[in-house]
N, C-alpha and C. Protein backbone atom coordinates (compact mmCIF):
# COMPACT_ATOMS: atom_id res chain seq x y z
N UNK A 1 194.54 223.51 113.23
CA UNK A 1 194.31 222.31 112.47
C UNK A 1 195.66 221.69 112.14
N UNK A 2 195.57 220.44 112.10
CA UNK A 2 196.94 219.64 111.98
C UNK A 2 197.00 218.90 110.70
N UNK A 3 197.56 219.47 109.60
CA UNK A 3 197.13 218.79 108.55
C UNK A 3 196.61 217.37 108.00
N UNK A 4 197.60 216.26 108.60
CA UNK A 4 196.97 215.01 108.94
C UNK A 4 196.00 215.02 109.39
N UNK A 5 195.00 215.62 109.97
CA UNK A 5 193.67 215.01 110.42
C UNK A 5 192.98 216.21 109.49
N UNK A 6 193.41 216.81 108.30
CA UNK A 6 192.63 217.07 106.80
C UNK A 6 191.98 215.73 106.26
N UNK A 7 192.84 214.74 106.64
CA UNK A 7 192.45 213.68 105.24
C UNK A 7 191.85 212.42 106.05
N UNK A 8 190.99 211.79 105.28
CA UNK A 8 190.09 211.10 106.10
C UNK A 8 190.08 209.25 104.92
N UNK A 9 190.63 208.59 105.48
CA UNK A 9 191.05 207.14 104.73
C UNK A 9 192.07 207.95 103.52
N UNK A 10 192.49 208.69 103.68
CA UNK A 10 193.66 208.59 101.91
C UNK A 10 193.27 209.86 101.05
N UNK A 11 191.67 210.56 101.72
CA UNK A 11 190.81 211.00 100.98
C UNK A 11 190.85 212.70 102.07
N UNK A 12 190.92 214.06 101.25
CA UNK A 12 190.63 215.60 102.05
C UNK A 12 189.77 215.32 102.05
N UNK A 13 189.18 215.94 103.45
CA UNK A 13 188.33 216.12 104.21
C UNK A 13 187.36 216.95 103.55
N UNK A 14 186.29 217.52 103.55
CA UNK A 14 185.12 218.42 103.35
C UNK A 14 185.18 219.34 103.73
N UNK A 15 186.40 220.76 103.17
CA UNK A 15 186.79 221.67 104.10
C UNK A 15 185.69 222.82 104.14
N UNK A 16 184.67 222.49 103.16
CA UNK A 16 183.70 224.04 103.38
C UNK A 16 182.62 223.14 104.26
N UNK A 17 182.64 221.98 104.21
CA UNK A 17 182.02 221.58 105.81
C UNK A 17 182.44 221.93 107.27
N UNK A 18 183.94 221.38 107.45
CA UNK A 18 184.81 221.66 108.34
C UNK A 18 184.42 223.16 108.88
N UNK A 19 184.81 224.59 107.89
CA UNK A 19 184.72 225.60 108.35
C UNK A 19 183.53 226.34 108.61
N UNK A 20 182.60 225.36 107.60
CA UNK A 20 181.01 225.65 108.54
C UNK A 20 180.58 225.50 109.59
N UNK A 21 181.24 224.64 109.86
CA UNK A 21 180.81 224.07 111.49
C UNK A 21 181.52 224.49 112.41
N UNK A 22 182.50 225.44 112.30
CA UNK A 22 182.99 225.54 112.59
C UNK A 22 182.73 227.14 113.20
N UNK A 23 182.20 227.77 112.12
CA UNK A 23 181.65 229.00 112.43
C UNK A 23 180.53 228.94 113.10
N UNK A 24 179.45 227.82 112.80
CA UNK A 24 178.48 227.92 112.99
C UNK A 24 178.48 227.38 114.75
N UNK A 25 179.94 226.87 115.31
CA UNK A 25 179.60 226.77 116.74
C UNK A 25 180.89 228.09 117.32
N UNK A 26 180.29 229.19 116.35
CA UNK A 26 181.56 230.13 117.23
C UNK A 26 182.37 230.54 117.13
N UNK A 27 183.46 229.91 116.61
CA UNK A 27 184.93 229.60 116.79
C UNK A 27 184.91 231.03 115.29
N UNK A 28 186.22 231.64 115.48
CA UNK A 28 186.47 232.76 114.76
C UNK A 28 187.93 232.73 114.20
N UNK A 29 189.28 231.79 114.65
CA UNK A 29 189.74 231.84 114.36
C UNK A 29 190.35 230.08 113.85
N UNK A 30 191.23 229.88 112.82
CA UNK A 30 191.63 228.39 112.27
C UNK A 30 193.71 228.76 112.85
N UNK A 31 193.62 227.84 113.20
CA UNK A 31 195.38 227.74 113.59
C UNK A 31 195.31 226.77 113.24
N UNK A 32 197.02 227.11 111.56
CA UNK A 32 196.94 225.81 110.74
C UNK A 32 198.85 225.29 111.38
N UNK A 33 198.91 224.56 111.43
CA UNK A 33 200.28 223.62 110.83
C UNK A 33 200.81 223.80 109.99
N UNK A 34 201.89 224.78 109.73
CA UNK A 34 202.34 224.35 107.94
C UNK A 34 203.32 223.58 107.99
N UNK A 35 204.01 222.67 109.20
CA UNK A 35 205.19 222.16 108.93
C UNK A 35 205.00 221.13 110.16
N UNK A 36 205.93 220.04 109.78
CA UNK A 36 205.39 218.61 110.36
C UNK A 36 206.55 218.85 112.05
N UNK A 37 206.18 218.10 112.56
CA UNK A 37 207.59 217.83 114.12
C UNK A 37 208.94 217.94 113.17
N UNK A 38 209.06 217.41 112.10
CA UNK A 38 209.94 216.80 111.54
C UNK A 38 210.24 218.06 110.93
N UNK A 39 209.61 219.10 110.32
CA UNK A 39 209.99 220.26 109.78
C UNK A 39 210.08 220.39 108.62
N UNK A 40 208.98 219.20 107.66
CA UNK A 40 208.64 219.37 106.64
C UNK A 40 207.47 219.79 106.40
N UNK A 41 207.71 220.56 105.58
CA UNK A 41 206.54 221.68 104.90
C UNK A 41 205.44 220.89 103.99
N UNK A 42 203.94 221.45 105.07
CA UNK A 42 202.63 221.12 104.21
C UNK A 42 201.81 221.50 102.88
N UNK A 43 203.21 222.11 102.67
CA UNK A 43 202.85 222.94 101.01
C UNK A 43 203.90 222.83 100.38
N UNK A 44 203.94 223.50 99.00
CA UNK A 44 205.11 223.51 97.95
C UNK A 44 206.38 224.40 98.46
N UNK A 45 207.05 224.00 98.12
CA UNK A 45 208.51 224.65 98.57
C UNK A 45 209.60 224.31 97.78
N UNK A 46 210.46 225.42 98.09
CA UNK A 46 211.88 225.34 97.59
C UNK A 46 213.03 225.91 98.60
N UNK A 47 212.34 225.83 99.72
CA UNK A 47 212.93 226.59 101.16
C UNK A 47 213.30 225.39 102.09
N UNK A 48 212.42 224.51 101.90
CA UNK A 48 212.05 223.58 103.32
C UNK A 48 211.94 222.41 102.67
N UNK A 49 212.19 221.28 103.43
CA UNK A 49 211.94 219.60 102.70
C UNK A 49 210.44 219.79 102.45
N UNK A 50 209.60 218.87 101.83
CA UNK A 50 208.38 218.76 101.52
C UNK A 50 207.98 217.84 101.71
N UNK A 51 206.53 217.44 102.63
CA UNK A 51 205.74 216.70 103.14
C UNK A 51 205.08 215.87 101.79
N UNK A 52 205.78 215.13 100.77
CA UNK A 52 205.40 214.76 99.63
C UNK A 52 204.22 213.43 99.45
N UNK A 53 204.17 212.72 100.61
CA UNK A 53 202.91 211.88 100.84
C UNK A 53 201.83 212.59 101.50
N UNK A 54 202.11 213.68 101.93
CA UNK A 54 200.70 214.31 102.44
C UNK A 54 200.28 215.48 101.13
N UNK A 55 201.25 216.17 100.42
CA UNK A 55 200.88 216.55 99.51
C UNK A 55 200.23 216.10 98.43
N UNK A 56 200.46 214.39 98.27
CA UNK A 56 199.87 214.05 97.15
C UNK A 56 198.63 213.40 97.55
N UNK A 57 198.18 213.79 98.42
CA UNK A 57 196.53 213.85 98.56
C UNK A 57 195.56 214.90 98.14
N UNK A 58 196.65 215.87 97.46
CA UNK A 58 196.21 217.39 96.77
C UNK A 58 196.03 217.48 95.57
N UNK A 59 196.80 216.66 94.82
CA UNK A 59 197.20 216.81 93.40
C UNK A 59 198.30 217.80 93.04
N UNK A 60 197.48 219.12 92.17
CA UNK A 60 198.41 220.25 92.35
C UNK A 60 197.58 221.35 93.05
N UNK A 61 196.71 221.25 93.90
CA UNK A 61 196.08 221.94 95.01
C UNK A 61 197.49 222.56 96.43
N UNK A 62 196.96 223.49 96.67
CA UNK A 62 197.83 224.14 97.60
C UNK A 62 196.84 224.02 98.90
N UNK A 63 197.36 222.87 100.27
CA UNK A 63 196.22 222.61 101.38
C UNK A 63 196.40 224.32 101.91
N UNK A 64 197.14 225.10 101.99
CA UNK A 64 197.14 226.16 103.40
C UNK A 64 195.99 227.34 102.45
N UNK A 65 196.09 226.77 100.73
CA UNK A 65 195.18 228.08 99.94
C UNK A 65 193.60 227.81 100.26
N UNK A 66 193.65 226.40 99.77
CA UNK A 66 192.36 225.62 100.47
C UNK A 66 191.78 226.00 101.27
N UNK A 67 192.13 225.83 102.51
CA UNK A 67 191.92 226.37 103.51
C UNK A 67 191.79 228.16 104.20
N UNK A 68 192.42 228.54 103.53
CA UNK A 68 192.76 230.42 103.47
C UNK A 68 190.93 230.55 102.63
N UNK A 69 191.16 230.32 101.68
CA UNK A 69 189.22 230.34 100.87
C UNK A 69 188.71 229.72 101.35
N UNK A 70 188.69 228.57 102.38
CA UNK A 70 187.46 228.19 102.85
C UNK A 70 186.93 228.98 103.93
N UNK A 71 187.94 229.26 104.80
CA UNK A 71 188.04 229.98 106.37
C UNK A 71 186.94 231.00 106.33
N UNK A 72 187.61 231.66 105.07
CA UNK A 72 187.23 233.35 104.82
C UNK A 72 185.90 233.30 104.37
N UNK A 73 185.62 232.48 103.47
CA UNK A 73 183.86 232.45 103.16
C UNK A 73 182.80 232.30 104.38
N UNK A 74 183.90 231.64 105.17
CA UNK A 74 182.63 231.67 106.57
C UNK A 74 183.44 232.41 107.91
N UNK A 75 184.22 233.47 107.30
CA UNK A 75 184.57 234.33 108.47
C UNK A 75 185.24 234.19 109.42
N UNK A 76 185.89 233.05 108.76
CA UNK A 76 187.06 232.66 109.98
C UNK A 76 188.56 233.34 109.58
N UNK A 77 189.36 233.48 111.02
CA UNK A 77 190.47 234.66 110.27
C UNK A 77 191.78 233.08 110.41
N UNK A 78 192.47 232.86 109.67
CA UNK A 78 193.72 231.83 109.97
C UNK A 78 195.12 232.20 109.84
N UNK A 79 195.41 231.73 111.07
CA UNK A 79 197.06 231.89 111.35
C UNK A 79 197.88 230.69 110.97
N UNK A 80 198.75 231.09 110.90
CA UNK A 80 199.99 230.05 110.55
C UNK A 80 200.84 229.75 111.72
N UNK A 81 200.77 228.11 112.49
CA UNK A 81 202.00 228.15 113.76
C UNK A 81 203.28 227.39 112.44
């Protein structure tokens, strides 16, 4: 998953939809993005620049935790490229 195509007009996506459907056609594993071409980071940091317009489609939500609890409720295992 490529974090940009999380958010849908400005707005996250429906991720316990996403990973329903996701299970429900199969698929067992989520390969997330945590860092842009550019090599800014899709989460909080103090390591790496920060993706700060894609973060603030979160609030103070963490997208890779989001996603880590959604995966797992429907049995999906997720890696980090």
């Amino acid at each position: 998953m490529y974090p940009y195509g999380w958010c849908d007009n400005g707005k996250p996506l429906n991720y316990s939809r996403v990973m329903r459907e996701l299970a429900d056609h199969e698929f067992n594993l989520v390969l997330m993005y945590v860092t842009s071409s550019s090599g800014r980071a899709f989460y909080r940091s103090n390591m790496v620049p920060v993706d700060e317009a894609f973060l603030s489609y979160f609030n103070d939500e963490d997208p890779p935790e989001i996603i880590i609890r959604k995966a797992h409720r429907n049995g999906l295992e997720v890696l980090f490229e």
